[in-house]
Every structure is written in structure tokens, then in C-alpha cells.
PDB file of N, CA and C in Angstrom:
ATOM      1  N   UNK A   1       0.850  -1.178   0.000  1.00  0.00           N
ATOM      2  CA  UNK A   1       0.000   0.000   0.000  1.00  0.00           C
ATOM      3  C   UNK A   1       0.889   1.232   0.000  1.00  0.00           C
ATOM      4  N   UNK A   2       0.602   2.447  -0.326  1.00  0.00           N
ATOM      5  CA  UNK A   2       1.429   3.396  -0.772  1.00  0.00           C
ATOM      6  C   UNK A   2       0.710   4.318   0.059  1.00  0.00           C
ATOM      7  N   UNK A   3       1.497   5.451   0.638  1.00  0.00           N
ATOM      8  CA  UNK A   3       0.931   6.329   1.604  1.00  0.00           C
ATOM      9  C   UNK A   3      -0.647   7.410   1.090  1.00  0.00           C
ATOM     10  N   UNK A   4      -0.313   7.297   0.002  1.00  0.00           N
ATOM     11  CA  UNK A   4      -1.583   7.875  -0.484  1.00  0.00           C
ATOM     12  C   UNK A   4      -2.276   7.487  -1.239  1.00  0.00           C
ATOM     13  N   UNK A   5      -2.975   5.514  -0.517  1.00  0.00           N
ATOM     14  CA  UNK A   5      -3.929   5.229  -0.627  1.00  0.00           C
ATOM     15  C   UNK A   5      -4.664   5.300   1.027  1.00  0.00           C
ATOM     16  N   UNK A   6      -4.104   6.104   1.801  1.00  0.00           N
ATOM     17  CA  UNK A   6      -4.639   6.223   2.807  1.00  0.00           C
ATOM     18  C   UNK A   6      -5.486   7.267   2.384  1.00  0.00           C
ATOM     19  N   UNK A   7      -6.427   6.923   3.593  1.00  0.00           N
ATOM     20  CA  UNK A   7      -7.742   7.637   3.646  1.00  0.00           C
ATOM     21  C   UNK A   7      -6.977   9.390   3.436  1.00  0.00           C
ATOM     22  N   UNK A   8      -7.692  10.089   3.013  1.00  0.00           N
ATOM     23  CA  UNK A   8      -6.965  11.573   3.032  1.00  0.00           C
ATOM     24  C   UNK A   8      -7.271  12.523   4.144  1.00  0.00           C
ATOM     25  N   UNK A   9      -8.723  12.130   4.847  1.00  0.00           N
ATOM     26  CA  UNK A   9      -9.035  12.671   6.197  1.00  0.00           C
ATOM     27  C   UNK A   9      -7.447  12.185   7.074  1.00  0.00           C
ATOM     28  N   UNK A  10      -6.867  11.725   7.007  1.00  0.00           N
ATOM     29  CA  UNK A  10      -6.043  11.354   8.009  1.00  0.00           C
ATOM     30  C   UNK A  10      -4.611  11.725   7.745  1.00  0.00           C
ATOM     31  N   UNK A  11      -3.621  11.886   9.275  1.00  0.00           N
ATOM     32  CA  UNK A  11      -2.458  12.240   8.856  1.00  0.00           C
ATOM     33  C   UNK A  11      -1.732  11.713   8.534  1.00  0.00           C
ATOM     34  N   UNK A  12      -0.665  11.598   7.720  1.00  0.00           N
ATOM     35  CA  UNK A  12       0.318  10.436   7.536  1.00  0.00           C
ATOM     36  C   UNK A  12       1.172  10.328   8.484  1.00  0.00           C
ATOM     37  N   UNK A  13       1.713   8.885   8.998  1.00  0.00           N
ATOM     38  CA  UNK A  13       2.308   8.056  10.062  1.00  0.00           C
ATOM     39  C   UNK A  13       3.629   9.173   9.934  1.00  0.00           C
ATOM     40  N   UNK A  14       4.370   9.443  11.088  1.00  0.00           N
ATOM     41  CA  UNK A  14       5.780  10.148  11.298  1.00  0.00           C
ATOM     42  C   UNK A  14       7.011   9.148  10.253  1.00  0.00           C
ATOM     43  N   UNK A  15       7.296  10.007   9.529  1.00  0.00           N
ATOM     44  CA  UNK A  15       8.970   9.498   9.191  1.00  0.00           C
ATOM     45  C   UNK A  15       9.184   8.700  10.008  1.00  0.00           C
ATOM     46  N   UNK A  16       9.934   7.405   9.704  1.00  0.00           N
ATOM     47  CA  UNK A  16      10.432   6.815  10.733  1.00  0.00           C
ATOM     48  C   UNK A  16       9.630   5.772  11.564  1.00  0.00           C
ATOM     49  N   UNK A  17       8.511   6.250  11.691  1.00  0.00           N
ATOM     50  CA  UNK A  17       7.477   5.494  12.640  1.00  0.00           C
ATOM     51  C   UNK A  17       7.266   3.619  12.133  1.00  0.00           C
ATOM     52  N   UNK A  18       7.711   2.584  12.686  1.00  0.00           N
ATOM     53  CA  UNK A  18       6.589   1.512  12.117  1.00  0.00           C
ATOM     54  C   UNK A  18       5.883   1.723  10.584  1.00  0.00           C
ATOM     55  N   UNK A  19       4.691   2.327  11.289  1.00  0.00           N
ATOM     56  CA  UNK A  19       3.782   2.402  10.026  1.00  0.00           C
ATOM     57  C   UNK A  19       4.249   2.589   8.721  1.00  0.00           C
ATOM     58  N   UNK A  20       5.177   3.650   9.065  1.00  0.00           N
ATOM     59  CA  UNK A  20       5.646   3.894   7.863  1.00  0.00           C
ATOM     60  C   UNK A  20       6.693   3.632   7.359  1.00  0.00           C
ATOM     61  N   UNK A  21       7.704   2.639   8.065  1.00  0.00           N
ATOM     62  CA  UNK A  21       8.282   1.841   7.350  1.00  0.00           C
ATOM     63  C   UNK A  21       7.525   0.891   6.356  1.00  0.00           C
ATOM     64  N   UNK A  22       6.261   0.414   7.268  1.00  0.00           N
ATOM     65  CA  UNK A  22       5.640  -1.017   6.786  1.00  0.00           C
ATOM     66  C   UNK A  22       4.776  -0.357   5.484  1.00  0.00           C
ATOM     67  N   UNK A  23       4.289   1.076   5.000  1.00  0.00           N
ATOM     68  CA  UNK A  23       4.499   1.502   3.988  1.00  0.00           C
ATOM     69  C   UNK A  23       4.885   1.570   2.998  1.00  0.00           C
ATOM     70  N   UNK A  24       6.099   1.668   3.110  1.00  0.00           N
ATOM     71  CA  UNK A  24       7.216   1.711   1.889  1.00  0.00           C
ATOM     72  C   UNK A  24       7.808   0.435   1.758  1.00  0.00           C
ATOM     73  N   UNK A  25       7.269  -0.457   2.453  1.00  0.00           N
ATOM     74  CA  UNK A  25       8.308  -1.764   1.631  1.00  0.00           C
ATOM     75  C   UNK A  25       7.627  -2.329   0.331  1.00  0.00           C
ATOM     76  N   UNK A  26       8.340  -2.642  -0.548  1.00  0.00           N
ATOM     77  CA  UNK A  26       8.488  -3.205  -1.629  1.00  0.00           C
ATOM     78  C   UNK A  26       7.521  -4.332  -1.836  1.00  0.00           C
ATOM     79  N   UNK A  27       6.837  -4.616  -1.653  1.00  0.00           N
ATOM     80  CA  UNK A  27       5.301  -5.632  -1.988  1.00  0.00           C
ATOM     81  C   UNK A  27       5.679  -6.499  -3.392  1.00  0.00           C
ATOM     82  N   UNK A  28       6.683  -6.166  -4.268  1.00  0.00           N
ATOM     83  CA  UNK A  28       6.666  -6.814  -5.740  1.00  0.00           C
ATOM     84  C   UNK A  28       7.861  -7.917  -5.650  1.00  0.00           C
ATOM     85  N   UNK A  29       8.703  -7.961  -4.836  1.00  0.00           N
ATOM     86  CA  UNK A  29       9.372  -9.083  -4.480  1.00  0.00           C
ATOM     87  C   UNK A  29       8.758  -9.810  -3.692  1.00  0.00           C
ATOM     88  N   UNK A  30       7.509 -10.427  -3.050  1.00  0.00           N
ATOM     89  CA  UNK A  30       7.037 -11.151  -2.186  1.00  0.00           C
ATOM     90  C   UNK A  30       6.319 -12.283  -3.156  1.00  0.00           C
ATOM     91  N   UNK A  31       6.234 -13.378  -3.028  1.00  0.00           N
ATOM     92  CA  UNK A  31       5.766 -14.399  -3.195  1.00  0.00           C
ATOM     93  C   UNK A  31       3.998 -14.460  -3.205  1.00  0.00           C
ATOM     94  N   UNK A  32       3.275 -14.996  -3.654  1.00  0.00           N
ATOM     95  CA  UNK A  32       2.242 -15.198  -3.132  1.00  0.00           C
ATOM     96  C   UNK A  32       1.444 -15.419  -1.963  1.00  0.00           C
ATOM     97  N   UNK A  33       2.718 -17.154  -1.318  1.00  0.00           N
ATOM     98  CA  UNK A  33       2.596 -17.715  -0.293  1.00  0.00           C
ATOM     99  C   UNK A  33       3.358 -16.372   0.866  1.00  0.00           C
ATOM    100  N   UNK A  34       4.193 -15.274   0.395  1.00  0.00           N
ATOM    101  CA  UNK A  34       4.924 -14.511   1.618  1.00  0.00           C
ATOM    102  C   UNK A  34       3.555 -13.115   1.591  1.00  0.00           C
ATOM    103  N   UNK A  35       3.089 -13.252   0.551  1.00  0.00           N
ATOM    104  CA  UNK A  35       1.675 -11.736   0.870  1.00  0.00           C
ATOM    105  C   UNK A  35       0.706 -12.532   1.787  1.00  0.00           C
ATOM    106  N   UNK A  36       0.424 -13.890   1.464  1.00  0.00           N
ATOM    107  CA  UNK A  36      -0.712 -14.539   2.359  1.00  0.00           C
ATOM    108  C   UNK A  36      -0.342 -14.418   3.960  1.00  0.00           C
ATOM    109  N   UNK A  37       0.842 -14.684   4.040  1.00  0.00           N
ATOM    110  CA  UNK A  37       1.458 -14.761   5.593  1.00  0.00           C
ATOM    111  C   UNK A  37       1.401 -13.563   6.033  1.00  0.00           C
ATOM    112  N   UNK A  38       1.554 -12.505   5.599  1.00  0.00           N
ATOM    113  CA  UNK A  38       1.975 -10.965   5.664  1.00  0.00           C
ATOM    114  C   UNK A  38       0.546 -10.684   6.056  1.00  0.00           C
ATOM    115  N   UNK A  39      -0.684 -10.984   5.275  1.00  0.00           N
ATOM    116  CA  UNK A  39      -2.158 -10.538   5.479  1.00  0.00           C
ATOM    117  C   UNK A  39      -2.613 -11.131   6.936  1.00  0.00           C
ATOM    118  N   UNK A  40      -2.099 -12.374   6.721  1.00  0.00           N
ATOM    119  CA  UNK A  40      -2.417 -13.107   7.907  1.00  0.00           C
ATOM    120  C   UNK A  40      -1.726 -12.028   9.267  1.00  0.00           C
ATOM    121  N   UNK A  41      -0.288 -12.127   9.364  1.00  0.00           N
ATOM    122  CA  UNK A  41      -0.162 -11.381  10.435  1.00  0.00           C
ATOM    123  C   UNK A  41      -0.472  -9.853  10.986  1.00  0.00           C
ATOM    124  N   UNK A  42      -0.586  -9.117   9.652  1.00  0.00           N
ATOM    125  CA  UNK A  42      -1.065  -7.886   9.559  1.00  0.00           C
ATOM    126  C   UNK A  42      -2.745  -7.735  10.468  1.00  0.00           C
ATOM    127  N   UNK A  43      -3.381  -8.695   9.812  1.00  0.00           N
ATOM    128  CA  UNK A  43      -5.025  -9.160  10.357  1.00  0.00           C
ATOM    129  C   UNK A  43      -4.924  -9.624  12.005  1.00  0.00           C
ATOM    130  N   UNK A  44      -3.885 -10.270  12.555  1.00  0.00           N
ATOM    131  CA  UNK A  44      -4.019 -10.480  13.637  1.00  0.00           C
ATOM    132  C   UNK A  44      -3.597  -9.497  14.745  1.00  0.00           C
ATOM    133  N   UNK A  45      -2.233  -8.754  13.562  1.00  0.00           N
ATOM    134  CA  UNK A  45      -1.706  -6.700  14.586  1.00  0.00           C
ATOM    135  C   UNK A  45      -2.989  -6.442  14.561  1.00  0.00           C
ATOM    136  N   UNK A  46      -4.207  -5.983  13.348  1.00  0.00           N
ATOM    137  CA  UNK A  46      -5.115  -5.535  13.560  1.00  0.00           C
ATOM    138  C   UNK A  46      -6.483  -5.587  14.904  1.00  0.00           C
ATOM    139  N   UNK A  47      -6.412  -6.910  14.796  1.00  0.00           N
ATOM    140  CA  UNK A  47      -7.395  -7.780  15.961  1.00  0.00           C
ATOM    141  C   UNK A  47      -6.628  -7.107  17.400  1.00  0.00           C
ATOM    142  N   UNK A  48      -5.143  -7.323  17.405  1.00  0.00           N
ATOM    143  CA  UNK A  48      -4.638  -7.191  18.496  1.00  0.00           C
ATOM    144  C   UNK A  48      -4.223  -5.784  19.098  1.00  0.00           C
ATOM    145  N   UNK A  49      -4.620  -5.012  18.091  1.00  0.00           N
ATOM    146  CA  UNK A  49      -4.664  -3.254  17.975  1.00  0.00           C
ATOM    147  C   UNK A  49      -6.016  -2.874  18.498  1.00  0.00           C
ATOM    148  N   UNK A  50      -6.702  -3.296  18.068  1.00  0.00           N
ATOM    149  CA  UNK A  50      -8.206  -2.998  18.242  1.00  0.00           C
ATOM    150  C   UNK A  50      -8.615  -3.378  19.687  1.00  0.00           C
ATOM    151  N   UNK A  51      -8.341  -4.658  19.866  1.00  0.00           N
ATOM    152  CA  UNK A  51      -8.899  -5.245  21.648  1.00  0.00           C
ATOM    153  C   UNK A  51      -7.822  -4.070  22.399  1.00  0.00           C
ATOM    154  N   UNK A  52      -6.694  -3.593  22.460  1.00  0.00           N
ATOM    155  CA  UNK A  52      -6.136  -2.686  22.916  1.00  0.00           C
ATOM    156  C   UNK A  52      -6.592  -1.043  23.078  1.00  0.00           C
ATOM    157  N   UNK A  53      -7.630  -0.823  21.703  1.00  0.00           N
ATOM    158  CA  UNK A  53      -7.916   0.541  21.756  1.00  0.00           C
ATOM    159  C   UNK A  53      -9.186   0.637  22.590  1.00  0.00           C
ATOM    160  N   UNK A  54      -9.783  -0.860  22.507  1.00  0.00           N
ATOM    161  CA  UNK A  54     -11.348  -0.982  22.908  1.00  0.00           C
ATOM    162  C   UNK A  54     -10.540  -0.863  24.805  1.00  0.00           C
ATOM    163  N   UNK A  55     -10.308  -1.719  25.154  1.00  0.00           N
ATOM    164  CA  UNK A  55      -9.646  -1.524  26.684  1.00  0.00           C
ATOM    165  C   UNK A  55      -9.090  -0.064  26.790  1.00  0.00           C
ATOM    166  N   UNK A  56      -8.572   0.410  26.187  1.00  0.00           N
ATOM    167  CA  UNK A  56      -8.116   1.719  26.870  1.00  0.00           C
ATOM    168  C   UNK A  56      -9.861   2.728  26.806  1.00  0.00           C
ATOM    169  N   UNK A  57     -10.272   2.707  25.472  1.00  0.00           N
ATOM    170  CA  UNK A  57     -11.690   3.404  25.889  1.00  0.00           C
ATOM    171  C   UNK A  57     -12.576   3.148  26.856  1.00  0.00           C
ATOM    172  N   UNK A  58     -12.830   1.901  27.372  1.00  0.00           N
ATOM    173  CA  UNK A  58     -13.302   1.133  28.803  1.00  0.00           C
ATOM    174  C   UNK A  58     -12.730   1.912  29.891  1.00  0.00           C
ATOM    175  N   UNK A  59     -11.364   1.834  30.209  1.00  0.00           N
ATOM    176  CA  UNK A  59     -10.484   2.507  31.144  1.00  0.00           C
ATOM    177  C   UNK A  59     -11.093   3.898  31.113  1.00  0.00           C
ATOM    178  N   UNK A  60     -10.690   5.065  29.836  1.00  0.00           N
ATOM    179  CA  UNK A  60     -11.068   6.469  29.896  1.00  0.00           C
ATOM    180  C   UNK A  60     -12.807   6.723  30.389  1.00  0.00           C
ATOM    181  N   UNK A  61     -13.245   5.569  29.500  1.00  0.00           N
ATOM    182  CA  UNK A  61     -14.458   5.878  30.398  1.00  0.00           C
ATOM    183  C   UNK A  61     -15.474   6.056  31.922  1.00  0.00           C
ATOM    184  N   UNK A  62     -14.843   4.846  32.268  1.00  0.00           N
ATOM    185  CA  UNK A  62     -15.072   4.468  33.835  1.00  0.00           C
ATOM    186  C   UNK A  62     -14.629   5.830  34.670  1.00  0.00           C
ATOM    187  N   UNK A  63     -12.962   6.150  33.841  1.00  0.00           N
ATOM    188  CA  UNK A  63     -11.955   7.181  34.579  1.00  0.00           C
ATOM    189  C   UNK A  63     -13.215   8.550  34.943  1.00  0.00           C
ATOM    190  N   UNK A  64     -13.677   8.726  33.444  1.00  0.00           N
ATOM    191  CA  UNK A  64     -14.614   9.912  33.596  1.00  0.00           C
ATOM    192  C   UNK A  64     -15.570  10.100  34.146  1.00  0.00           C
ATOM    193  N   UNK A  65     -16.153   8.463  34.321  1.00  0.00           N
ATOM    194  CA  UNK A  65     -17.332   8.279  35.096  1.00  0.00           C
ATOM    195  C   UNK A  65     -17.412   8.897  36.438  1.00  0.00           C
ATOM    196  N   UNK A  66     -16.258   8.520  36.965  1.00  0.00           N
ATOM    197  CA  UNK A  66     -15.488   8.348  38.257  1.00  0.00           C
ATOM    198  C   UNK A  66     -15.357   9.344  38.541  1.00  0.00           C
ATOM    199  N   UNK A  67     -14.843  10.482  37.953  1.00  0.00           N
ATOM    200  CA  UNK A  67     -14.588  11.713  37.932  1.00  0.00           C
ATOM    201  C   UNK A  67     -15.294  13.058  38.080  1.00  0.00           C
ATOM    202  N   UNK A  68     -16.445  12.139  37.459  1.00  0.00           N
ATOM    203  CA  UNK A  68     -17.729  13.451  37.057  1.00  0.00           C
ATOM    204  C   UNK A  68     -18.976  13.825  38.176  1.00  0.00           C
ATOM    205  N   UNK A  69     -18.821  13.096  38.990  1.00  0.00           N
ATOM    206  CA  UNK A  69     -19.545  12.673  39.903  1.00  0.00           C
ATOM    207  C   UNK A  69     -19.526  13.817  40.866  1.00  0.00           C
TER     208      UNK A  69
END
């Protein structure tokens, strides 16, 4: 994927960052069987990104709950 097939509402990942290494790599030397593995683990960062963002919104919420009182 190339940085500007990202959504355009959004900012692009910092120089340097992860993301944007995993950006710029080269996708046309990979194998079939090495993009399937790649989707696969990419899909499971995703799963494992997400149960992380969902727990921290749980946390901020309660926090505010807690707070507002």
C-alpha cells in the first residue's frame, strides 16, 4: 500500500514510525505464499490493535465516570 492510498481525512504516520516503514516496503518481491502470511499477520496486529484501543476506551471511560460525579 502506498501512503496515499490512505484515507486523506487522516495524517500520515511520522517518518520513521513503524507504520511507515511497513508503507514503503516493496510488496513486488514477495511471493504469493509470503503476501498470504503478511495478510495473515497484519489481520491479527489488527485484531490485536483494536482489543487494545477498545480496553483503553473502557479505562477512559469508567476514569470519567469516576470523575464526574
Amino acid at each position: 500500500m502506498d501512503p496515499e492510498d490512505l484515507s486523506s481525512n487522516r495524517e500520515p504516520p511520522q517518518s520513521g514510525s513503524p507504520l511507515a516503514q511497513l508503507l514503503r516496503e516493496d510488496l513486488d518481491r514477495l511471493s504469493i505464499e509470503e503476501l498470504d502470511a503478511r495478510i495473515e499477520a497484519l489481520e491479527e496486529e489488527i485484531a490485536r490493535t483494536r482489543t487494545r484501543r477498545d480496553r483503553s476506551r473502557a479505562f477512559r471511560s469508567a476514569a470519567d465516570g469516576l470523575f464526574r460525579k
